[in-house]
C-alpha atoms as a PDB file:
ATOM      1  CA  UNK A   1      -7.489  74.577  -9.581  1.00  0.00           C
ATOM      2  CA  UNK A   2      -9.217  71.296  -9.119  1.00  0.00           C
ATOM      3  CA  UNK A   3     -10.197  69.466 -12.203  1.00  0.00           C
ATOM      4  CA  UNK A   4     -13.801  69.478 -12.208  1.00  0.00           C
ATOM      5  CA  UNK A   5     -14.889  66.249 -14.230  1.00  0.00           C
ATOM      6  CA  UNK A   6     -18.183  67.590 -15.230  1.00  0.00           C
ATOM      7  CA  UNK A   7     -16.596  70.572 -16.602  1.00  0.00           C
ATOM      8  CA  UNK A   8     -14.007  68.622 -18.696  1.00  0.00           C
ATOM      9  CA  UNK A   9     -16.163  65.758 -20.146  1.00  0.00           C
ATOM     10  CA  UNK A  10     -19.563  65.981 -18.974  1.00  0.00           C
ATOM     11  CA  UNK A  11     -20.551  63.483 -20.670  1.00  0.00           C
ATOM     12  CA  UNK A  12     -18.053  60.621 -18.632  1.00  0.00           C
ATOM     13  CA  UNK A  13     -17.926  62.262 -15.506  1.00  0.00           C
ATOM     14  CA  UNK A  14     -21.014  60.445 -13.476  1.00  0.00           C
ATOM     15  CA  UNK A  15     -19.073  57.262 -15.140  1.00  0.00           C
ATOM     16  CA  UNK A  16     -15.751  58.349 -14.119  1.00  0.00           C
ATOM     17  CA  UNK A  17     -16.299  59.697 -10.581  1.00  0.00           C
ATOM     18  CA  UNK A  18     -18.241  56.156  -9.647  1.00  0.00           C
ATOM     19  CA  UNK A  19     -14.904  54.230 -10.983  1.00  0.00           C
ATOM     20  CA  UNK A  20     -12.410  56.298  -9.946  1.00  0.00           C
ATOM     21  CA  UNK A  21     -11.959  54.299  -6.444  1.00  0.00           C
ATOM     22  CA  UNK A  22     -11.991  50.723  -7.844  1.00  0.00           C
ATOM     23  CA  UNK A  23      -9.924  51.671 -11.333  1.00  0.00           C
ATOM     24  CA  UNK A  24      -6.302  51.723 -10.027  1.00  0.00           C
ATOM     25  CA  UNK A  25      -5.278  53.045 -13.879  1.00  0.00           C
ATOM     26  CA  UNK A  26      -7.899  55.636 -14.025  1.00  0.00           C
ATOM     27  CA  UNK A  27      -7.012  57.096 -10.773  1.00  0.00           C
ATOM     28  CA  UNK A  28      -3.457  57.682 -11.845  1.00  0.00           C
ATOM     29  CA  UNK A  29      -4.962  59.448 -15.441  1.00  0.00           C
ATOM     30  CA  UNK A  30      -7.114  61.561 -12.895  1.00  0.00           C
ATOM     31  CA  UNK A  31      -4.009  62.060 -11.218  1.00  0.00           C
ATOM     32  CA  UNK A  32      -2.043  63.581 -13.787  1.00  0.00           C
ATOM     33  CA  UNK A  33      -5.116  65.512 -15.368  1.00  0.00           C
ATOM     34  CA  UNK A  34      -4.905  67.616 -12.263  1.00  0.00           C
ATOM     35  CA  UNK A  35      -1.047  67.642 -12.234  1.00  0.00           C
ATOM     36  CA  UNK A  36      -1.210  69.729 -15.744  1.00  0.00           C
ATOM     37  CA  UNK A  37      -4.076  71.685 -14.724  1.00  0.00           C
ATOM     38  CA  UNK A  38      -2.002  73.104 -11.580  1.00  0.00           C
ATOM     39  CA  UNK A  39       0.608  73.766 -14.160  1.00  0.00           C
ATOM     40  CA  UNK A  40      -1.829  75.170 -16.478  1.00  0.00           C
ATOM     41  CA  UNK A  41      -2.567  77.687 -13.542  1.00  0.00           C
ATOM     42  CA  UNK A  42       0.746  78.749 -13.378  1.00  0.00           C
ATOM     43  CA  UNK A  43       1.125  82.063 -14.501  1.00  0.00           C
ATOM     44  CA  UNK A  44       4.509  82.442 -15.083  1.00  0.00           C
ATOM     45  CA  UNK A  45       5.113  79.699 -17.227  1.00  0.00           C
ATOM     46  CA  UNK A  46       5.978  80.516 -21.316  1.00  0.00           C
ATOM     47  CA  UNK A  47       2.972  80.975 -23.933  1.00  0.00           C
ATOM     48  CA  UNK A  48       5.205  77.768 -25.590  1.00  0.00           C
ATOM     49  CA  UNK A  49       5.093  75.966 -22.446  1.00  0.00           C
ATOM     50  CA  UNK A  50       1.264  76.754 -21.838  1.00  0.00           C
ATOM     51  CA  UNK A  51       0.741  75.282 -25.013  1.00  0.00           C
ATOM     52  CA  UNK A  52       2.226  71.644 -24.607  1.00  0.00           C
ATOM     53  CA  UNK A  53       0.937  71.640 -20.855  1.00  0.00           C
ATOM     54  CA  UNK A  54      -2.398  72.379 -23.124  1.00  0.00           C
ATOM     55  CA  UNK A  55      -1.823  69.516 -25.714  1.00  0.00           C
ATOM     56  CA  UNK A  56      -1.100  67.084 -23.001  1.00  0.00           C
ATOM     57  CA  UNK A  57      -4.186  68.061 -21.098  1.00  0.00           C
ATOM     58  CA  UNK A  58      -6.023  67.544 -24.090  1.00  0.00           C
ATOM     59  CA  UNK A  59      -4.243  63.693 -24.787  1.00  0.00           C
ATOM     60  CA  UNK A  60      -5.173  63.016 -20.726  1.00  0.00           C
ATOM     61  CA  UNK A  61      -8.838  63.724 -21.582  1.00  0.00           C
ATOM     62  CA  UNK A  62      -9.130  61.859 -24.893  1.00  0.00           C
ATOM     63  CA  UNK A  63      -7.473  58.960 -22.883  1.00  0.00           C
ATOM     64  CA  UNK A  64     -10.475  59.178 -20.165  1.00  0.00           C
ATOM     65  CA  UNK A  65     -12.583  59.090 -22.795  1.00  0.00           C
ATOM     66  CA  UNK A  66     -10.984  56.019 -24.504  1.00  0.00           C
ATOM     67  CA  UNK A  67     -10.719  54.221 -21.433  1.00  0.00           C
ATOM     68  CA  UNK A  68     -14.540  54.277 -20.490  1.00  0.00           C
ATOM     69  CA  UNK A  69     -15.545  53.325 -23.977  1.00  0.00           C
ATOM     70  CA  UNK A  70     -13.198  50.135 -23.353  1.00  0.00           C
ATOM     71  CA  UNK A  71     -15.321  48.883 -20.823  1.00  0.00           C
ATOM     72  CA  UNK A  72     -18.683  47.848 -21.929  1.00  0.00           C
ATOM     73  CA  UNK A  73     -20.024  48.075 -18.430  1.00  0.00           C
ATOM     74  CA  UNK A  74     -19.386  51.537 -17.923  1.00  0.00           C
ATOM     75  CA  UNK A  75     -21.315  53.277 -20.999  1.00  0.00           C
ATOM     76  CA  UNK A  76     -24.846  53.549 -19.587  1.00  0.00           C
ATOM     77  CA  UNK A  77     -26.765  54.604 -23.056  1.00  0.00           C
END
């Protein structure tokens, strides 16, 4: 499964997909967002192990978030 950015934060992802090539950082958060989500796809994995894979899924996205409200350029409200 890709991550779909629109489907995860909606309200980043036109922000994040046009900074995603210049933000070396971002990239690599992008990176490992669709690391866990391949994981998270894994069927055989533990309902314990589906849950941390979950949790750090969640911490990826709340750092996306964080990151784009860093940068006072990138909020365009």
């Amino acid at each position: 499964m890709a991550v779909d950015l629109i489907e995860e934060i909606p309200e980043l992802s036109e922000v994040l997909s046009g900074r995603i090539k210049a933000d070396a950082l971002l990239k690599e958060v992008i990176e490992d967002l669709r690391k866990v989500s391949t994981q998270l796809d894994d069927i055989s994995i533990t309902a314990s192990e589906r849950a941390e894979w979950a949790h750090i899924k969640s911490e990826l996205v709340n750092e996306l978030r964080r990151m784009v409200k860093r940068d006072p350029h990138s909020i365009s409200n």
